[in-house]
N, C-alpha and C. Protein backbone atom coordinates (compact mmCIF):
# COMPACT_ATOMS: atom_id res chain seq x y z
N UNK A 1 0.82 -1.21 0.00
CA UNK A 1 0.00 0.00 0.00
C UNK A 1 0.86 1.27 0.00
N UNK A 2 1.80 1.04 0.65
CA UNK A 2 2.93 2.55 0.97
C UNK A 2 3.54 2.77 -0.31
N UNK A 3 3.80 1.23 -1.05
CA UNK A 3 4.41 1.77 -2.62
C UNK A 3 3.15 2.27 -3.54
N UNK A 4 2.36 1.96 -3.56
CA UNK A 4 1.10 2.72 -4.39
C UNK A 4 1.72 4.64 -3.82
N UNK A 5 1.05 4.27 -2.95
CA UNK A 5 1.20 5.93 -2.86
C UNK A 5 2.75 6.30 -2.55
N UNK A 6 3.88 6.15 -2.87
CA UNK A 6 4.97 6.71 -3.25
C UNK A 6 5.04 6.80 -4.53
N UNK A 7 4.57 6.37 -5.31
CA UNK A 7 4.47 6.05 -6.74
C UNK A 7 4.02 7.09 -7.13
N UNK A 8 2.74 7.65 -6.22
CA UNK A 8 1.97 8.85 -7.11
C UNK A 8 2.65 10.21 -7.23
N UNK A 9 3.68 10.50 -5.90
CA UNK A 9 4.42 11.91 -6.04
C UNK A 9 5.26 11.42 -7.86
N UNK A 10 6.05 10.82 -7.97
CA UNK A 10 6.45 10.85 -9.32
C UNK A 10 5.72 10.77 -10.88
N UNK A 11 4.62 10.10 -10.68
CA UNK A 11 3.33 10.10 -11.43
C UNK A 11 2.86 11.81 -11.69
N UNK A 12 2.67 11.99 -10.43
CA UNK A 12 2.41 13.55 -10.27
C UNK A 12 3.29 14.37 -11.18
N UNK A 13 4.27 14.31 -10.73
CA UNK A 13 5.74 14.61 -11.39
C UNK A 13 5.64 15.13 -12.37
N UNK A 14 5.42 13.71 -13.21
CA UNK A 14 5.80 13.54 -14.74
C UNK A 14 4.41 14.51 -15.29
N UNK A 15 3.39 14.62 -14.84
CA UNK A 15 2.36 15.06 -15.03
C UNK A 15 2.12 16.90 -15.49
N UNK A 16 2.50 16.97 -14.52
CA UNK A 16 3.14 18.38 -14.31
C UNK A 16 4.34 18.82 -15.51
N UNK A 17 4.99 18.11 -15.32
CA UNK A 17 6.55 18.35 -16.45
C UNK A 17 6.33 18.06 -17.73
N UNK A 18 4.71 17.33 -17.87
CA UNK A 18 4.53 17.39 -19.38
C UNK A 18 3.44 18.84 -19.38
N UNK A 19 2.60 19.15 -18.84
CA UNK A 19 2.09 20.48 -18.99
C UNK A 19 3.06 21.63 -19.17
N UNK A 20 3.87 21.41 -18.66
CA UNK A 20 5.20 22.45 -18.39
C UNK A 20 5.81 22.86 -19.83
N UNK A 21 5.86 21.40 -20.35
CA UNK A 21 6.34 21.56 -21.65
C UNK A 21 6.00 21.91 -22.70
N UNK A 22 4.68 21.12 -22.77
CA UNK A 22 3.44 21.61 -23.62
C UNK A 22 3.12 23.21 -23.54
N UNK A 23 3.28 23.93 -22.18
CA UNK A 23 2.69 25.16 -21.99
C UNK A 23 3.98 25.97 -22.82
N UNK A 24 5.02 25.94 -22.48
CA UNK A 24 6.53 26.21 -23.02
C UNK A 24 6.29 26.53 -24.33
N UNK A 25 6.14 25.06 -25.25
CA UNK A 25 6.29 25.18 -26.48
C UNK A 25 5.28 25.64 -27.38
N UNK A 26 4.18 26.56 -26.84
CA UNK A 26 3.58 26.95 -27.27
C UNK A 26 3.53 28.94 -26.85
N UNK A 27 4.63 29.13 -26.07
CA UNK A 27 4.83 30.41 -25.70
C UNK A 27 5.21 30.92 -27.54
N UNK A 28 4.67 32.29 -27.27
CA UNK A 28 5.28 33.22 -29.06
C UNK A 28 6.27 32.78 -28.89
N UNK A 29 7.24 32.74 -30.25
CA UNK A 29 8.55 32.75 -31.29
C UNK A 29 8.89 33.77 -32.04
N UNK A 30 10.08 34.50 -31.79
CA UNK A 30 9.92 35.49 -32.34
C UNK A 30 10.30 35.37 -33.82
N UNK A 31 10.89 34.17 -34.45
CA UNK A 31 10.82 33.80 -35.49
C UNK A 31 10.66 32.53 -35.54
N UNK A 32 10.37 32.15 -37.14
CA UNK A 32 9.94 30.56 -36.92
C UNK A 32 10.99 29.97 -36.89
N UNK A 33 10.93 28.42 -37.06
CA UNK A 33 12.13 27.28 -36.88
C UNK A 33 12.33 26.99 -35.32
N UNK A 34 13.69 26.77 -35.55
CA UNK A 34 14.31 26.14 -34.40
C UNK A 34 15.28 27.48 -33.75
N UNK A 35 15.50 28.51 -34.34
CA UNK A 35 15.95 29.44 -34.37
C UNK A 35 14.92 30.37 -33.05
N UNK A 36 14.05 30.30 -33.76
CA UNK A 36 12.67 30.98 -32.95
C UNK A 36 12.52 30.37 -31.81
N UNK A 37 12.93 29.45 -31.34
CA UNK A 37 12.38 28.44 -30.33
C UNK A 37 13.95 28.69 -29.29
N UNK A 38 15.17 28.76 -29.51
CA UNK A 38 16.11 29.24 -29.26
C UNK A 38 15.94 30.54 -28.55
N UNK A 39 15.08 31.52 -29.01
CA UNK A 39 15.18 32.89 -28.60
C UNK A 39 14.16 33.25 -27.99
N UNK A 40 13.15 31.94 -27.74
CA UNK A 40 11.74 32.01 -27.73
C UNK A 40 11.71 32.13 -25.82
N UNK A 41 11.02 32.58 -25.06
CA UNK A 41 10.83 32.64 -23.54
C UNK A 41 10.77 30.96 -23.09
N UNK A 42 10.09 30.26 -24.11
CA UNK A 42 10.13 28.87 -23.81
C UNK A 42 10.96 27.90 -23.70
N UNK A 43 12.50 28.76 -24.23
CA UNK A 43 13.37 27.48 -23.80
C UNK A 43 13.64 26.95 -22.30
N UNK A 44 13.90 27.97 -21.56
CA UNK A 44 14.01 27.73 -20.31
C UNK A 44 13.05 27.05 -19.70
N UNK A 45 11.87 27.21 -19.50
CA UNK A 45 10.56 26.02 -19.04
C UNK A 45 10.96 24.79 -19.92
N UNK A 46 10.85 24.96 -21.30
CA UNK A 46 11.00 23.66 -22.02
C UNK A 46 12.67 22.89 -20.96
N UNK A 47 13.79 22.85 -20.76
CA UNK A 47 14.66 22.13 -20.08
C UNK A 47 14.31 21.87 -18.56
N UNK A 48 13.36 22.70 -18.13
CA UNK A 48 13.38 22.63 -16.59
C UNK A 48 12.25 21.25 -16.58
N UNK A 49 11.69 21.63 -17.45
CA UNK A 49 10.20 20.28 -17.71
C UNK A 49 10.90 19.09 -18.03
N UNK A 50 12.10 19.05 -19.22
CA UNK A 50 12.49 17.52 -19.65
C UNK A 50 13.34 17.43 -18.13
N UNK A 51 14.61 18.14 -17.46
CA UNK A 51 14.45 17.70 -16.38
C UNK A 51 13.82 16.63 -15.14
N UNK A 52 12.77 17.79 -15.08
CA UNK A 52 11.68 17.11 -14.39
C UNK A 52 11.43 16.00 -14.83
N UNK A 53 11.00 15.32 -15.92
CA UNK A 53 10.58 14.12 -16.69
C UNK A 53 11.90 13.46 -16.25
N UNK A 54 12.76 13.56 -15.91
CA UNK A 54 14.16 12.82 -15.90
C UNK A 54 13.84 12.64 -14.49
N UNK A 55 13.95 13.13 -13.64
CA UNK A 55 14.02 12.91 -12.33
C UNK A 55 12.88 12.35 -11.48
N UNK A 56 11.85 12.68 -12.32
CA UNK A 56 10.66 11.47 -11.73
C UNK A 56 10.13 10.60 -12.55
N UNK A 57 10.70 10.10 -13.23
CA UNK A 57 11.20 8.90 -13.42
C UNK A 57 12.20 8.09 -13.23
N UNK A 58 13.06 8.65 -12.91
CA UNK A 58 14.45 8.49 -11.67
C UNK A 58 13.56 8.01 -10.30
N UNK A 59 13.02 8.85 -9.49
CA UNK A 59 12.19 9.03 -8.78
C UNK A 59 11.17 7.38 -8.62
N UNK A 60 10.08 7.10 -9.56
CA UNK A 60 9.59 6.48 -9.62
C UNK A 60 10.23 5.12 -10.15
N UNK A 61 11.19 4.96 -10.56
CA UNK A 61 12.07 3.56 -10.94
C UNK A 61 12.85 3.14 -9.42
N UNK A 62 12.76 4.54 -8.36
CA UNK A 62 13.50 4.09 -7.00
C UNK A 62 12.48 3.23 -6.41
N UNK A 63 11.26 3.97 -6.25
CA UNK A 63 10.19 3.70 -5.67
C UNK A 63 9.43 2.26 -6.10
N UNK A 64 9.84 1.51 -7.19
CA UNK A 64 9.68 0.52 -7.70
C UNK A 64 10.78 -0.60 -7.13
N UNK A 65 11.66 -0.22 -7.82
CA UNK A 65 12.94 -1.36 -6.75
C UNK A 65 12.74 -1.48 -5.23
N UNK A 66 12.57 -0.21 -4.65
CA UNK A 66 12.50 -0.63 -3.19
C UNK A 66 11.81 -1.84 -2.77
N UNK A 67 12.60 -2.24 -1.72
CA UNK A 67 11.90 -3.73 -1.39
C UNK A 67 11.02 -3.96 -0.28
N UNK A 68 11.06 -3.10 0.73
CA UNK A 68 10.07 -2.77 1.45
C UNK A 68 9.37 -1.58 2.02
N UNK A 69 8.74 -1.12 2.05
CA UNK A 69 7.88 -0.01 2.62
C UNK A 69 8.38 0.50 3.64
N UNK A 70 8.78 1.84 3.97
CA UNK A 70 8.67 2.61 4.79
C UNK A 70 7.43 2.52 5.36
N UNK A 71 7.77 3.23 6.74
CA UNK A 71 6.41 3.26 7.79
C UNK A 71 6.17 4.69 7.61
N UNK A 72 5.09 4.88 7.55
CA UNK A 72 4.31 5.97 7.13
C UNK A 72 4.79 7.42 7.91
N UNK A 73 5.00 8.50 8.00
CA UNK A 73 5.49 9.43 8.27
C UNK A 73 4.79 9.82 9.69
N UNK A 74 3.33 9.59 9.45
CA UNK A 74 2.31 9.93 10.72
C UNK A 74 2.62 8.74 11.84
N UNK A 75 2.79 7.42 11.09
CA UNK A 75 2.95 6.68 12.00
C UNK A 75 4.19 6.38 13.10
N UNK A 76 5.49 6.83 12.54
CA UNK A 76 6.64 7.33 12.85
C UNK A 76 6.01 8.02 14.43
N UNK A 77 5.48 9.32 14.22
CA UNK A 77 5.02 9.81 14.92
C UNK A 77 6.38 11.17 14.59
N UNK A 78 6.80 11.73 13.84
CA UNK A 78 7.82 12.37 13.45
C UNK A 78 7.39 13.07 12.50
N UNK A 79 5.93 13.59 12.84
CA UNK A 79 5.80 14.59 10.73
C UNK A 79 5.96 15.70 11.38
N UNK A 80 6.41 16.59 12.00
CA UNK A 80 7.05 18.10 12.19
C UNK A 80 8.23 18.37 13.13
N UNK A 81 9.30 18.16 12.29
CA UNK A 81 10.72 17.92 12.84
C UNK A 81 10.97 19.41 12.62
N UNK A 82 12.28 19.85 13.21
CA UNK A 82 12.92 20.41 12.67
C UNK A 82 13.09 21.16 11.39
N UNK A 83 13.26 20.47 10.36
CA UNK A 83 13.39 20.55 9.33
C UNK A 83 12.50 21.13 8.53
N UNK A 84 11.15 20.14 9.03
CA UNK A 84 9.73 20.49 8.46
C UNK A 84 9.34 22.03 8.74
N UNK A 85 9.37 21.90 10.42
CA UNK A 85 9.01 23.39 10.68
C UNK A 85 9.91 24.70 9.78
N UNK A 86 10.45 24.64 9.34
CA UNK A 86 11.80 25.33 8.65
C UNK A 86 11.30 25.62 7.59
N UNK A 87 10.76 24.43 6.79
CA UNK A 87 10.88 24.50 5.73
C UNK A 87 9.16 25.03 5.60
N UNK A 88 8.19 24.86 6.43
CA UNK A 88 6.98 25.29 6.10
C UNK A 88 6.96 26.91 6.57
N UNK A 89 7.86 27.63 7.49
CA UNK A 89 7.95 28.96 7.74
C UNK A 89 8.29 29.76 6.23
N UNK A 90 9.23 28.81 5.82
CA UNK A 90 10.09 29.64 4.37
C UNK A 90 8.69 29.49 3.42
N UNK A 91 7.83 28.34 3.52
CA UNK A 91 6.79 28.43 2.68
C UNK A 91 6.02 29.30 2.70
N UNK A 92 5.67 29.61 3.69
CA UNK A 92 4.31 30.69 3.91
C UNK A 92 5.18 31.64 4.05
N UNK A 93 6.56 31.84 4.59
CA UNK A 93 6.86 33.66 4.23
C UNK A 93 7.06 34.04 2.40
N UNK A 94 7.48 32.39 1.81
CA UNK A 94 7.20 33.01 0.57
C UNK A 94 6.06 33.36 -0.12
N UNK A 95 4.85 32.58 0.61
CA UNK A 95 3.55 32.77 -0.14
C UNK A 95 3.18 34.31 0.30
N UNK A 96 3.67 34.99 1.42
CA UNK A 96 3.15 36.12 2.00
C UNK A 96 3.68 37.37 1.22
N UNK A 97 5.15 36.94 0.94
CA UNK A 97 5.81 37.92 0.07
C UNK A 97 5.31 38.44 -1.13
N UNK A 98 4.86 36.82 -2.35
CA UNK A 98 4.06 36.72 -3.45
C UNK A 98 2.70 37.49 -3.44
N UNK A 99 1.80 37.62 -2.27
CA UNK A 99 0.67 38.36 -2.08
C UNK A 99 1.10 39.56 -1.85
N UNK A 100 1.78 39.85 -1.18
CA UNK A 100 2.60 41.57 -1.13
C UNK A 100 2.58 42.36 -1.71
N UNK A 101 3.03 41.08 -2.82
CA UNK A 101 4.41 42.63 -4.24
C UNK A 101 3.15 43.10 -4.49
N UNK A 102 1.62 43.18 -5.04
CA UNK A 102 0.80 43.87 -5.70
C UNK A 102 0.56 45.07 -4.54
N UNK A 103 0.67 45.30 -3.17
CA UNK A 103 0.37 46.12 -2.36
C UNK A 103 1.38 46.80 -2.25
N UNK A 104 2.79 46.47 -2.26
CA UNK A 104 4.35 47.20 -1.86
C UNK A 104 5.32 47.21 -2.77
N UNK A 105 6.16 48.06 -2.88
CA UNK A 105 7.09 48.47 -3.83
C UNK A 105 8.10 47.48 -3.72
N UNK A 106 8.58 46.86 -5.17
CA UNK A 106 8.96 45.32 -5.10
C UNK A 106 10.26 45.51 -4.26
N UNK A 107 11.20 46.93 -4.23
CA UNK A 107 12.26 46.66 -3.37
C UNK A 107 12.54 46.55 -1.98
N UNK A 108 11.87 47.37 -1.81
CA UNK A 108 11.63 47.52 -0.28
C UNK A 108 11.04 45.86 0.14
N UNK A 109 9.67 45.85 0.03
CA UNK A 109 9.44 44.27 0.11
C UNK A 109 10.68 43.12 -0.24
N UNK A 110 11.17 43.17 -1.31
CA UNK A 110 12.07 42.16 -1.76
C UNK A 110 13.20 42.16 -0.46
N UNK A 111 13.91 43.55 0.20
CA UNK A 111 14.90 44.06 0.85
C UNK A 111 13.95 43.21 2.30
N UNK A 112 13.04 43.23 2.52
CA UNK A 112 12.54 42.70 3.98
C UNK A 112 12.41 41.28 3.92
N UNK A 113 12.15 40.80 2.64
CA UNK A 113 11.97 39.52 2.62
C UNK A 113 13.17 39.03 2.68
N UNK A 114 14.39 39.07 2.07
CA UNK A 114 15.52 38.89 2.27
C UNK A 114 16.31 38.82 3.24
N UNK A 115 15.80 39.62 3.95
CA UNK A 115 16.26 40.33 5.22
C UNK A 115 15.88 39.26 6.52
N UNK A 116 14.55 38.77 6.08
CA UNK A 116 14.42 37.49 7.05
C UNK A 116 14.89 35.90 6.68
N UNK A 117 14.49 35.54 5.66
CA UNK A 117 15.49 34.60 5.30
C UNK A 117 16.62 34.66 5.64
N UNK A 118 17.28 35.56 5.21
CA UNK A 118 19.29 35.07 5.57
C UNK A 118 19.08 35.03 7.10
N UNK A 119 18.04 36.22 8.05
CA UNK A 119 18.56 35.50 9.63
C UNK A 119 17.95 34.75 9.65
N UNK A 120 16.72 34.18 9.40
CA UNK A 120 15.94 33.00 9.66
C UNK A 120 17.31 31.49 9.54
N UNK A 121 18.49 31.45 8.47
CA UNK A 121 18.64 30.69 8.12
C UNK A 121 19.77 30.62 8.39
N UNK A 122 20.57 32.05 8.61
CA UNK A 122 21.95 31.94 9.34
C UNK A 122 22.99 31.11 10.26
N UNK A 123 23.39 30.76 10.22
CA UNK A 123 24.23 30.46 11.42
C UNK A 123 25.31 30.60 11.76
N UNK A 124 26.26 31.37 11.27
CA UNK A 124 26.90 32.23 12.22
C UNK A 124 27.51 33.30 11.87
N UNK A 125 26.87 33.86 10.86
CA UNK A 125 27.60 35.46 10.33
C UNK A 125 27.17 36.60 11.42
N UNK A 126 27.34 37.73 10.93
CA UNK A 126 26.60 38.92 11.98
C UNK A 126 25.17 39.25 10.77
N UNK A 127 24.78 39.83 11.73
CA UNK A 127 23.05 40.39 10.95
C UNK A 127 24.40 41.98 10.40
N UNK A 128 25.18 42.81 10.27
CA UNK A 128 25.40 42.80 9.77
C UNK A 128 25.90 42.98 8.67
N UNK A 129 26.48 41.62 8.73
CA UNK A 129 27.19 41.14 7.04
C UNK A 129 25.74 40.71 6.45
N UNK A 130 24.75 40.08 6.63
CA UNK A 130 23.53 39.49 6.48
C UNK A 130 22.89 40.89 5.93
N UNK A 131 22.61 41.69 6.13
CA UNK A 131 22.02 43.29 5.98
C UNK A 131 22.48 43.72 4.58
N UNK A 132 23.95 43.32 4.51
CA UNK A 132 24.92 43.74 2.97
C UNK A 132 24.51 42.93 2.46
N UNK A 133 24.41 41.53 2.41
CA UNK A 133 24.41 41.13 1.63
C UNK A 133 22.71 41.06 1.13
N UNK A 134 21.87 41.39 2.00
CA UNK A 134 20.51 41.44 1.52
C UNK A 134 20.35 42.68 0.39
N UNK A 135 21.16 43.71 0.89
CA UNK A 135 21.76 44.86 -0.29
C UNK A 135 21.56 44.76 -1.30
N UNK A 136 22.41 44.05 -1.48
CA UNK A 136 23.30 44.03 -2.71
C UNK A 136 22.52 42.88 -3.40
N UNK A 137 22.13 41.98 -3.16
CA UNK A 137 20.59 41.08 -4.10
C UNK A 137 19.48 41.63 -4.11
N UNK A 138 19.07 43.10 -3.79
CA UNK A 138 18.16 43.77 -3.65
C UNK A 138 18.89 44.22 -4.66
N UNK A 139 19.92 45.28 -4.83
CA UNK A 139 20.11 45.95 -6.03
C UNK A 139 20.03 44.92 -7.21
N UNK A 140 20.74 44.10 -6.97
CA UNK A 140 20.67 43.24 -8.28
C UNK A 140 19.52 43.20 -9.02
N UNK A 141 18.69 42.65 -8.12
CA UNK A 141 17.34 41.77 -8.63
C UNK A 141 16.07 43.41 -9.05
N UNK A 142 16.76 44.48 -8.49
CA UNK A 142 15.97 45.70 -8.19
C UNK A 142 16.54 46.49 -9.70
N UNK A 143 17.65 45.87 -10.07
CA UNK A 143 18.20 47.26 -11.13
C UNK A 143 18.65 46.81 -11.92
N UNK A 144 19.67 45.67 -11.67
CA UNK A 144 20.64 44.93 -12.67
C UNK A 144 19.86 44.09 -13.47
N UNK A 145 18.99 43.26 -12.97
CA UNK A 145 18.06 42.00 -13.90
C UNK A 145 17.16 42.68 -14.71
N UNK A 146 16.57 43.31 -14.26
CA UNK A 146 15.53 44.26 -15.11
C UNK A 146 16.44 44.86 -16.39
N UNK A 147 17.59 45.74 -16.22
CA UNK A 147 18.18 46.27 -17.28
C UNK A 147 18.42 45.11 -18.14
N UNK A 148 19.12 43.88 -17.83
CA UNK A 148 19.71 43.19 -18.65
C UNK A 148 18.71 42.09 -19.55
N UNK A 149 17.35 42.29 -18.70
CA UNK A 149 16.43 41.40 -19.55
C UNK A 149 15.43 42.37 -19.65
N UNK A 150 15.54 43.56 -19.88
CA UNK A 150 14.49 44.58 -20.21
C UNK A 150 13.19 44.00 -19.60
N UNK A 151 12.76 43.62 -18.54
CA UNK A 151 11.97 43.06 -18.10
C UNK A 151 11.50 44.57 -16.93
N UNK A 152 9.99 44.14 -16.88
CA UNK A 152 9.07 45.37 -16.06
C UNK A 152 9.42 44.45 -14.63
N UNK A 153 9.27 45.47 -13.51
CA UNK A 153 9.32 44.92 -12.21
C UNK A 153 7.58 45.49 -11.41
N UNK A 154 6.91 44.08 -10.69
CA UNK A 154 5.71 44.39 -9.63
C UNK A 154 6.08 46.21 -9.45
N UNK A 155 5.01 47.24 -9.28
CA UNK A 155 5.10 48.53 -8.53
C UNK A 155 4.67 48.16 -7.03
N UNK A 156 3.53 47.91 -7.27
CA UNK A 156 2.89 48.10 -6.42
C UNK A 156 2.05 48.93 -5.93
C-alpha cells in the first residue's frame, strides 16, 4: 500500500513536467524554426520540464525497486521535525511575500523579505554582514536584472 502511494508523487511529477512543456512550447517565437524556439521565452521552461521528466522517473524507478515499505510518516510519529518546521515557515513567508508585491514596492518588500530569510537561516555570520548582503541582491534583482532582460518589475 505505501508503494502505491509513493508512486503517485512521481506520477504527479511527470504530469506536471509534461504540462510544463506543452505550456513552453507553445509560448510566441519570435521567429519561426528552431531558431525561434532558441530565442523564444520557452526554452528555459522547455529544459526545466524535460528535467523534471528525468528525475521522476528516476524518482519512480526508485520507488519501484525498493523492497520494502517505509512506515508511514504519521505513523513514525515524526511529521514536524525540525526541518519540516523550517521549511513550512520559508513556505508561507514566501507565499506572503508573493501576495505583497501587488500592495508594496517590489524593493523595499524584496529588501525585507531577504532580510528574514538570511537570519531566519543563518548560522553564524553577523546580521550585519547578512544586511549587505541582503543589499546588494536587492540591487541586483531591483536594477541589474531588469536592465539586462528589459523586463518590467511588480510597482505596487
Amino acid at each position: 500500500m505505501h508503494k502505491i502511494i509513493n508512486a503517485l508523487t512521481p506520477l504527479f511529477l511527470l504530469i506536471i513536467s509534461i504540462f510544463i512543456i506543452l505550456e513552453s512550447l507553445n509560448m510566441p517565437k519570435p521567429i519561426v524554426g528552431i531558431i525561434g524556439f532558441i530565442l523564444s521565452p520557452g526554452l528555459f521552461p522547455t529544459i526545466l520540464g524535460i528535467s523534471l521528466i528525468g528525475l521522476s522517473l528516476r524518482l519512480f524507478i526508485r520507488v519501484i525497486k525498493q523492497k520494502e515499505s517505509p512506515k508511514s510518516i504519521i505513523a513514525q510519529g515524526s511529521f514536524l521535525t525540525v526541518e519540516r518546521k523550517r521549511l513550512l515557515i520559508i513556505m508561507i513567508s514566501t507565499i506572503i511575500y508573493i501576495l505583497l508585491l501587488d500592495k508594496f514596492y517590489f524593493s523595499i518588500l524584496t529588501f525585507l523579505y531577504l532580510i528574514f530569510l538570511f537570519i531566519f537561516l543563518r548560522k553564524s555570520q553577523s546580521i550585519k554582514r547578512l544586511i549587505i548582503y541582503a543589499i546588494i541582491a536587492t540591487f541586483f534583482l531591483s536594477f541589474v536584472l531588469p536592465q539586462l532582460f528589459e523586463m518590467p518589475l511588480p510597482f505596487g
